[in-house]
C-alpha atoms as a PDB file:
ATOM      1  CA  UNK A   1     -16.265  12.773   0.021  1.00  0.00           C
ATOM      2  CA  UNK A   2     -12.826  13.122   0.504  1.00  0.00           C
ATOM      3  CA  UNK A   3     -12.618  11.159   3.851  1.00  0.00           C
ATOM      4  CA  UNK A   4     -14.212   8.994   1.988  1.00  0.00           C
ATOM      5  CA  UNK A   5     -11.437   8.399  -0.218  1.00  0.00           C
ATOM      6  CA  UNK A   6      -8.912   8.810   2.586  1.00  0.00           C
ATOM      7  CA  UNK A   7     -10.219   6.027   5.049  1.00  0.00           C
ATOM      8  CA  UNK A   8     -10.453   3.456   1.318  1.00  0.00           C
ATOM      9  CA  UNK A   9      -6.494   4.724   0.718  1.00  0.00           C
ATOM     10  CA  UNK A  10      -6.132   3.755   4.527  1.00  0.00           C
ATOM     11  CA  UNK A  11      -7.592   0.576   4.510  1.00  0.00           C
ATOM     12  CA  UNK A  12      -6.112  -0.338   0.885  1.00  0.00           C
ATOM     13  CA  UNK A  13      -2.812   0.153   2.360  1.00  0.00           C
ATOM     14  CA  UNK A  14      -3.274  -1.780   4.977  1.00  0.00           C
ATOM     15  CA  UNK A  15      -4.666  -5.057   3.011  1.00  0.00           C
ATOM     16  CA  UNK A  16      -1.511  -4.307   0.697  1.00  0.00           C
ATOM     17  CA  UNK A  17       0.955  -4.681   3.433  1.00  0.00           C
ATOM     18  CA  UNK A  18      -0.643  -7.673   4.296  1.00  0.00           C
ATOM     19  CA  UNK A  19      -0.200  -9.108   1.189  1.00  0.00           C
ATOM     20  CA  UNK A  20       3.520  -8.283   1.129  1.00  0.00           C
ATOM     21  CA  UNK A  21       4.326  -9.874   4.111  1.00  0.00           C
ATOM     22  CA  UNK A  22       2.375 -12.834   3.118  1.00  0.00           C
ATOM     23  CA  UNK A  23       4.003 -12.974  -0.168  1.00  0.00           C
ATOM     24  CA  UNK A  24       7.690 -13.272   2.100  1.00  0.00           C
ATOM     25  CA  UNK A  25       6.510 -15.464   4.425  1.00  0.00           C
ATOM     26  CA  UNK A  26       5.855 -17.667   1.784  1.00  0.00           C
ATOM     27  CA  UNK A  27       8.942 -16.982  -0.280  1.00  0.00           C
ATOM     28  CA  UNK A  28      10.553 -18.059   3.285  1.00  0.00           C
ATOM     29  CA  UNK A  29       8.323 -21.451   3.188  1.00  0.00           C
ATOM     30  CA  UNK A  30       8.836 -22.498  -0.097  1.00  0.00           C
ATOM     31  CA  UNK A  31      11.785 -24.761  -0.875  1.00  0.00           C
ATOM     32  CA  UNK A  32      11.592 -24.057  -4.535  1.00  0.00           C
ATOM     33  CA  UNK A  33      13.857 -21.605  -5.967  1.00  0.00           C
ATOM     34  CA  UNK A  34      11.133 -20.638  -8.571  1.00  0.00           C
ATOM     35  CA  UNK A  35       8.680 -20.452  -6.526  1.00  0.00           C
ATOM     36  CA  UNK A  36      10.979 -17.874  -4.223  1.00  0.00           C
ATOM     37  CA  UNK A  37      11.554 -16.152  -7.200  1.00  0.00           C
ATOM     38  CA  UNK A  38       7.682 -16.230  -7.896  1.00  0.00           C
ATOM     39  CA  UNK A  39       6.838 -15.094  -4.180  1.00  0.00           C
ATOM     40  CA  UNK A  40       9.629 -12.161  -3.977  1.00  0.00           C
ATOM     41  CA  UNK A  41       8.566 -10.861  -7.241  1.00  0.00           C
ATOM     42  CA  UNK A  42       4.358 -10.767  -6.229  1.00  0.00           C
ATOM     43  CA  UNK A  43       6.019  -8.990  -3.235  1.00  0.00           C
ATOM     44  CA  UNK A  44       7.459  -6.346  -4.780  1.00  0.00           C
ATOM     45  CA  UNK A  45       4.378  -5.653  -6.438  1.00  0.00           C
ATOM     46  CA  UNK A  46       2.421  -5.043  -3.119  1.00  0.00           C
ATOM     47  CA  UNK A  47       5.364  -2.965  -1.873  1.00  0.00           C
ATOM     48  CA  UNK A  48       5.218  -0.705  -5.253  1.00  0.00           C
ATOM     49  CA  UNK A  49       1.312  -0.411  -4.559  1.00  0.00           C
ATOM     50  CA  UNK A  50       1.852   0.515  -1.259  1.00  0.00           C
ATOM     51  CA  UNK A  51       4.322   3.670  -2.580  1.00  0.00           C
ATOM     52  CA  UNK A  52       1.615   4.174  -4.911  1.00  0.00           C
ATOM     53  CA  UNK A  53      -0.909   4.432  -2.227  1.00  0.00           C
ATOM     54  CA  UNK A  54       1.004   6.550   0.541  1.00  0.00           C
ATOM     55  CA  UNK A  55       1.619   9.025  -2.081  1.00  0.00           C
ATOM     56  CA  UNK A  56      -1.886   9.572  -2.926  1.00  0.00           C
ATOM     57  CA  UNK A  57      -2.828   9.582   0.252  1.00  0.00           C
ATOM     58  CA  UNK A  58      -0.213  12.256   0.997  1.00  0.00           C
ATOM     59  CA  UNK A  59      -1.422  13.922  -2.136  1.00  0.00           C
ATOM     60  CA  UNK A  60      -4.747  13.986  -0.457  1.00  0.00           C
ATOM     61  CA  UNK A  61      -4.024  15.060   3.320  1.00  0.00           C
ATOM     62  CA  UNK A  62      -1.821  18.008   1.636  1.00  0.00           C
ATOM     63  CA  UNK A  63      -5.593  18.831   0.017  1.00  0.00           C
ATOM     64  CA  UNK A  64      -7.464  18.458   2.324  1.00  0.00           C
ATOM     65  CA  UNK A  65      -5.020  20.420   5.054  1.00  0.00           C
ATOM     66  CA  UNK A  66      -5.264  23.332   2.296  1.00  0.00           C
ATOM     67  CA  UNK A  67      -8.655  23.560   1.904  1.00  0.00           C
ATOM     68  CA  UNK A  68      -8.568  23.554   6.205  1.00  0.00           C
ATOM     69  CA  UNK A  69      -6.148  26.287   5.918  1.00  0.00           C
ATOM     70  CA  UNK A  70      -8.306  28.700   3.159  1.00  0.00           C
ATOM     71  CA  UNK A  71     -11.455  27.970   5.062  1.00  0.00           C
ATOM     72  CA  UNK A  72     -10.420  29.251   8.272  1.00  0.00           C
END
């Protein structure tokens, strides 16, 4: 079960960062200062997600490396 949850915190992470860097490529693109505004901001949204994310999945790899550690 808890792999389970790792690999989805692993892939989540991944599709985040790919917004992110979508969101600045676009930002880059757009000539509109509102819409760079709009773009940086959706950005920084992914990025706090991501921080989110890696600390669960930390959380969760500290967990699962205890139980590893009790079991042996």
């Amino acid at each position: 079960m808890e792999w389970d949850i790792l690999n989805t915190l692993k892939t989540a992470v991944f599709f985040e960062k790919e917004g992110l860097e979508t969101y600045l490529k676009c930002a880059l693109l757009t000539n509109s200062v509102n819409g760079k505004d709009m773009y940086i901001n959706l950005a920084q949204d992914e990025h706090s997600h991501v921080q989110k994310l890696h600390g669960r999945l930390t959380e969760l790899l500290v967990e699962l490396l205890s139980k590893a550690v009790i079991d042996t």
